[in-house]
C-alpha atoms as a PDB file:
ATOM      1  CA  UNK A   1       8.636  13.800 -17.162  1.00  0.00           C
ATOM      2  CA  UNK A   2       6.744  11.681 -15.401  1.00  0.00           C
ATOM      3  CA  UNK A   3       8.580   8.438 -16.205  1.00  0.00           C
ATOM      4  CA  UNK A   4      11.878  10.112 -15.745  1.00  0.00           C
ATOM      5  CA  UNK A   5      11.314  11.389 -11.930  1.00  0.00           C
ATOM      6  CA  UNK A   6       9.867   7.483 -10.964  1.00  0.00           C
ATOM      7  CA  UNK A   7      13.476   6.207 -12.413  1.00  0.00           C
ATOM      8  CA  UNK A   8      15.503   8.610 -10.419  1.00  0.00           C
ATOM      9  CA  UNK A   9      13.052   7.509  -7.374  1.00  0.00           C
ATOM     10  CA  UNK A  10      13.401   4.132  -7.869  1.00  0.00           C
ATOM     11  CA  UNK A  11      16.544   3.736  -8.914  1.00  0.00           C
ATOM     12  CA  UNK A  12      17.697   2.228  -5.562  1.00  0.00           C
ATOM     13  CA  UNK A  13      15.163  -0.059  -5.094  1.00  0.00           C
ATOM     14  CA  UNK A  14      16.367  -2.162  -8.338  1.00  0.00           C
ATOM     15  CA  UNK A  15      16.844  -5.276  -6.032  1.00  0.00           C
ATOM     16  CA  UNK A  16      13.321  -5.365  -5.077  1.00  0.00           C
ATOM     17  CA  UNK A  17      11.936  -5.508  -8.590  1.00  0.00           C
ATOM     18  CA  UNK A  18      13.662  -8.418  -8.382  1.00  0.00           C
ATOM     19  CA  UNK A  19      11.690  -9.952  -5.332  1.00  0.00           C
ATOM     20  CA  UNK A  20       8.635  -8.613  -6.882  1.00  0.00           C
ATOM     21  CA  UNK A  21       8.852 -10.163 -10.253  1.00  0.00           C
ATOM     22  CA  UNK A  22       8.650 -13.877  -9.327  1.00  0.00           C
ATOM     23  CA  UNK A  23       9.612 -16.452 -12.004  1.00  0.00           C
ATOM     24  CA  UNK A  24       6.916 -18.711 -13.733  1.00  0.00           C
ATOM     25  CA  UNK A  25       6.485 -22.196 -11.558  1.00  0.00           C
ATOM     26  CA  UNK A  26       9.241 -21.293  -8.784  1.00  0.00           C
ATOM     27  CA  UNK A  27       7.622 -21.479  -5.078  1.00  0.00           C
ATOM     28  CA  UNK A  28       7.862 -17.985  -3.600  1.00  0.00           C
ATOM     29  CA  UNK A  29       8.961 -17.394  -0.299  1.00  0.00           C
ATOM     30  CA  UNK A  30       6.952 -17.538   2.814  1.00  0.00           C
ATOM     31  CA  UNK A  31       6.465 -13.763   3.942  1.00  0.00           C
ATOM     32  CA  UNK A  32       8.366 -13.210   6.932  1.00  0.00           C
ATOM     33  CA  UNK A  33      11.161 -15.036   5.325  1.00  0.00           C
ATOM     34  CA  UNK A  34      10.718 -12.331   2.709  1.00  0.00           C
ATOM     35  CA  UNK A  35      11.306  -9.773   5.064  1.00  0.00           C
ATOM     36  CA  UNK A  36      13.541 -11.409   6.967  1.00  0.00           C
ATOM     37  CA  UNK A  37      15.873 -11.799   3.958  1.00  0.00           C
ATOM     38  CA  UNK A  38      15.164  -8.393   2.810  1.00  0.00           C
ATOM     39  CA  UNK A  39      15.253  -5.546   5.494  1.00  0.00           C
ATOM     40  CA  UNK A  40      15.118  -3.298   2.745  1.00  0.00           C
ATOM     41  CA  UNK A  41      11.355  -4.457   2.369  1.00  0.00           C
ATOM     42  CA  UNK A  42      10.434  -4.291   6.141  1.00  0.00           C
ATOM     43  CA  UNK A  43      11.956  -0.750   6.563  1.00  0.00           C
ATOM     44  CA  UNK A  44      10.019   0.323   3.457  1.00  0.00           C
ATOM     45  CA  UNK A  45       6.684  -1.458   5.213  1.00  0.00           C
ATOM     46  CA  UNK A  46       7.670   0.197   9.033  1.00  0.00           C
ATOM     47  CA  UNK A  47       8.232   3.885   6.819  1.00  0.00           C
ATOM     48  CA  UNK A  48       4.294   3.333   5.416  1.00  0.00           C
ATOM     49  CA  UNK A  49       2.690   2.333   8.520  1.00  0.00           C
ATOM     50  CA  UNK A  50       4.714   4.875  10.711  1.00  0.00           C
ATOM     51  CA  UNK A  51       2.827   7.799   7.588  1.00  0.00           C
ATOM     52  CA  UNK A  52       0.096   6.454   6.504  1.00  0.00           C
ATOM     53  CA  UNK A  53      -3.189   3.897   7.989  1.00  0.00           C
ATOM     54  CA  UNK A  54      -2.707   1.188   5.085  1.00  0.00           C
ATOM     55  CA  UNK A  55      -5.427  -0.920   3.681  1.00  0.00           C
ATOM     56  CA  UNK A  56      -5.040  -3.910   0.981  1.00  0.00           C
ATOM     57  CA  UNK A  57      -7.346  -3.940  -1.617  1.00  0.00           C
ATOM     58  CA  UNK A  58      -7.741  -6.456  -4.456  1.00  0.00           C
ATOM     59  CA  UNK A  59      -5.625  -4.220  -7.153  1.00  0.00           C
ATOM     60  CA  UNK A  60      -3.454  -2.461  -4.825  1.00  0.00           C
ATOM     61  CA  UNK A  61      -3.179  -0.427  -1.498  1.00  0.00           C
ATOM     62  CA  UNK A  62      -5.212   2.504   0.401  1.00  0.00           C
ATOM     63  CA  UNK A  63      -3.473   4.921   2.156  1.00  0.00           C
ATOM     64  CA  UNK A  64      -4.861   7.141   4.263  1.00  0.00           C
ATOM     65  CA  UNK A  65      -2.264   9.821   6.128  1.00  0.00           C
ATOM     66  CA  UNK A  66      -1.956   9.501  10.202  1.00  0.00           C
ATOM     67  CA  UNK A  67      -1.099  13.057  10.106  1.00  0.00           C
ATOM     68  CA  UNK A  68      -3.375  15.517   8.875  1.00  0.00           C
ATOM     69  CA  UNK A  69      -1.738  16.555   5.402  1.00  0.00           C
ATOM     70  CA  UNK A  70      -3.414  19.459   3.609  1.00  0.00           C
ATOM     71  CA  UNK A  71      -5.756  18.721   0.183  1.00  0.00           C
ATOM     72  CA  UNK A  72      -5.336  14.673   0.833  1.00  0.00           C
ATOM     73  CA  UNK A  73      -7.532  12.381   2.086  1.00  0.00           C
ATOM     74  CA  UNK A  74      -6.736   9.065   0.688  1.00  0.00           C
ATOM     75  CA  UNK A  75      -3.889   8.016  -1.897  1.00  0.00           C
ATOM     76  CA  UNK A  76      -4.579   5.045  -4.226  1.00  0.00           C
ATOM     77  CA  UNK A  77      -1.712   3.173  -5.567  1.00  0.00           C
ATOM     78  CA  UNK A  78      -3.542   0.490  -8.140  1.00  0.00           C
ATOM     79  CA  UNK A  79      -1.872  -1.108 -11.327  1.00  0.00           C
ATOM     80  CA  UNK A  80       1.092   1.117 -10.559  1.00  0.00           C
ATOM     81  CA  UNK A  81      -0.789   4.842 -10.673  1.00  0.00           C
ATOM     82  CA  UNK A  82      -1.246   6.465  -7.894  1.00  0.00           C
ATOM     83  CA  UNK A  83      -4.319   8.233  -7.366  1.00  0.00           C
ATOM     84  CA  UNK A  84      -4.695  11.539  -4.824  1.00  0.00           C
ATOM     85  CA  UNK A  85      -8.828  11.436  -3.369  1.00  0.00           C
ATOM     86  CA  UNK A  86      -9.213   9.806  -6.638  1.00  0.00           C
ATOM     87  CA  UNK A  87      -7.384  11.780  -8.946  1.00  0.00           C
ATOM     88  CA  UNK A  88      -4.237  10.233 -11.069  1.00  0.00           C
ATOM     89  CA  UNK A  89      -1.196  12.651  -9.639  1.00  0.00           C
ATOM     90  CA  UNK A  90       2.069  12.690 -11.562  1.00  0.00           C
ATOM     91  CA  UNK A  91       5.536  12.631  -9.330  1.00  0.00           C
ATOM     92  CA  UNK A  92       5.825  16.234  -9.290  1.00  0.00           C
ATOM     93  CA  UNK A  93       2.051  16.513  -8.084  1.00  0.00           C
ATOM     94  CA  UNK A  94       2.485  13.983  -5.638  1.00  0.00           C
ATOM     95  CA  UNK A  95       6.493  15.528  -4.100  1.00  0.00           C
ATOM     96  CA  UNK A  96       5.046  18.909  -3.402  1.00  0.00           C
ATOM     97  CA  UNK A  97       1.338  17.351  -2.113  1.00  0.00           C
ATOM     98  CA  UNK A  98       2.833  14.895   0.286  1.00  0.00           C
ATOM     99  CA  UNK A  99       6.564  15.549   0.533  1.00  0.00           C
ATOM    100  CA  UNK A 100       8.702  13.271   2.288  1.00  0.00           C
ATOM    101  CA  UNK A 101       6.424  11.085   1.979  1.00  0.00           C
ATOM    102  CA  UNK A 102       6.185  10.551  -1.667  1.00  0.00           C
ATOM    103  CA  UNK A 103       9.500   8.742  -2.152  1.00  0.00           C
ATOM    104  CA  UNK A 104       7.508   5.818   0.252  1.00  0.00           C
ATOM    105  CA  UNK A 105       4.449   6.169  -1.887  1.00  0.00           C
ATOM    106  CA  UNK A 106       6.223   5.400  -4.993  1.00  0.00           C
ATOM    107  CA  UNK A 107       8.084   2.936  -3.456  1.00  0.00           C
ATOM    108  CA  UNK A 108       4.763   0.568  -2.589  1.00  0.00           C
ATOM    109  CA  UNK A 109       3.440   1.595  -6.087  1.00  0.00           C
ATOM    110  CA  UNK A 110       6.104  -0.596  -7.800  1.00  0.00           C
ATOM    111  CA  UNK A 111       5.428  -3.641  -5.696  1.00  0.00           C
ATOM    112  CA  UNK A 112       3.490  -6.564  -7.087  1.00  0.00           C
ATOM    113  CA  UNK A 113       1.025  -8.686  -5.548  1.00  0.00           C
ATOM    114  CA  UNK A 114       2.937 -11.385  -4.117  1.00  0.00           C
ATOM    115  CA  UNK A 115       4.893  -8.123  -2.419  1.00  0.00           C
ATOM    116  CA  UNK A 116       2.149  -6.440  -1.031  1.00  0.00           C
ATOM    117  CA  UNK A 117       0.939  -9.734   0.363  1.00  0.00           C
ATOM    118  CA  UNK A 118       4.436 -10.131   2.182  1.00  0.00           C
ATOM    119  CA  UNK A 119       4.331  -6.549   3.593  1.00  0.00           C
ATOM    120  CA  UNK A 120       1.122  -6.097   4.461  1.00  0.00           C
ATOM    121  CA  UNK A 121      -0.699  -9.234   4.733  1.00  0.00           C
ATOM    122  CA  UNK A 122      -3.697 -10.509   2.123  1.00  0.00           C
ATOM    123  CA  UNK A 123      -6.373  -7.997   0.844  1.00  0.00           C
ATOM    124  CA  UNK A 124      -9.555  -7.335   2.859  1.00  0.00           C
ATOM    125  CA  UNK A 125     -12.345  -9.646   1.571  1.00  0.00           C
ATOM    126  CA  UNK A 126     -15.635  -7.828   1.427  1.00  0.00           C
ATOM    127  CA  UNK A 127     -17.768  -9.622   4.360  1.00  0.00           C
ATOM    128  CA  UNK A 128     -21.610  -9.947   4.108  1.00  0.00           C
ATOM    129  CA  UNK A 129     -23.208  -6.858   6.315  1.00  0.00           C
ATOM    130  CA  UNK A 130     -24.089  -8.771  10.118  1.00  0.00           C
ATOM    131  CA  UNK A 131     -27.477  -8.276  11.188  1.00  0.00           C
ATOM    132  CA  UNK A 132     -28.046  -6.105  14.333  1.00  0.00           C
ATOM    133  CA  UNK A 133     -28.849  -8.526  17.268  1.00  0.00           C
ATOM    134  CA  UNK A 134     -32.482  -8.924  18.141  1.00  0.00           C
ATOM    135  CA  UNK A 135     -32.726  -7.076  21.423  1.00  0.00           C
ATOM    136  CA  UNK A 136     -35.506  -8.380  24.091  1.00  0.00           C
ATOM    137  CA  UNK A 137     -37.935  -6.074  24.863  1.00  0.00           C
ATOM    138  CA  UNK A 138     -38.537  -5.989  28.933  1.00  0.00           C
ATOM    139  CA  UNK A 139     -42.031  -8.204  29.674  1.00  0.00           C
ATOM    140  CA  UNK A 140     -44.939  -6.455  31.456  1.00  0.00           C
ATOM    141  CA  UNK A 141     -45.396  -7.069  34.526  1.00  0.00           C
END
């Protein structure tokens, strides 16, 4: 059931799997010409950040909703599952938790790497924690 709802989804987007499956030794694209070429791409990229506060991490994206949607806090999308506060959700589950908004969800969860990179930049590296700054304390006087 599952795989049959993310074909009827995704059915339109059959030109991007294109873009997203890049060829073994052919230079990809720089991003923006990505986009530029494909303004199927930066529509689907303006309909995530206009939903959702979007966050790249190493095996796929974070979304957390701008609006406050009921039972979700943050949806994973990772190796192609998507993931509701940590729980896999199957297309039905994810239609009647976020609505509209799940054809855009399983839109990004079909995009590669290389895509995600293009739409949304590279994934967040994981920076040392900064010390606080040593503070003076006021001399006696």
């Amino acid at each position: 059931m599952r795989n049959t709802f993310l074909a009827l989804a995704l059915a339109p987007l059959a030109g991007l799997l294109v873009l997203v499956s890049p060829l073994p030794g052919v230079a990809q694209p720089a991003p923006a010409a990505v986009l530029d070429a494909r303004p199927e791409l930066r529509q689907l990229r303006d309909r995530a950040e206009r939903r959702f506060e979007i966050m790249q991490v190493r095996r796929g994206l974070i979304l957390v909703p701008k609006a406050d949607v009921p039972r979700v806090r943050t949806i994973e999308i990772a190796d192609g599952t998507v993931l509701i506060d940590g729980v896999p959700v199957t297309g039905r589950e994810l239609r009647e938790r976020l609505g509209d908004a799940a054809d855009t969800v399983v839109q990004l969860s079909f995009l590669d790497a290389d895509a995600r990179t293009a739409l949304f930049g590279r994934p967040a590296e994981r920076a040392a924690p900064v010390p606080p700054a040593a503070t003076e304390s006021p001399s006696p006087q």
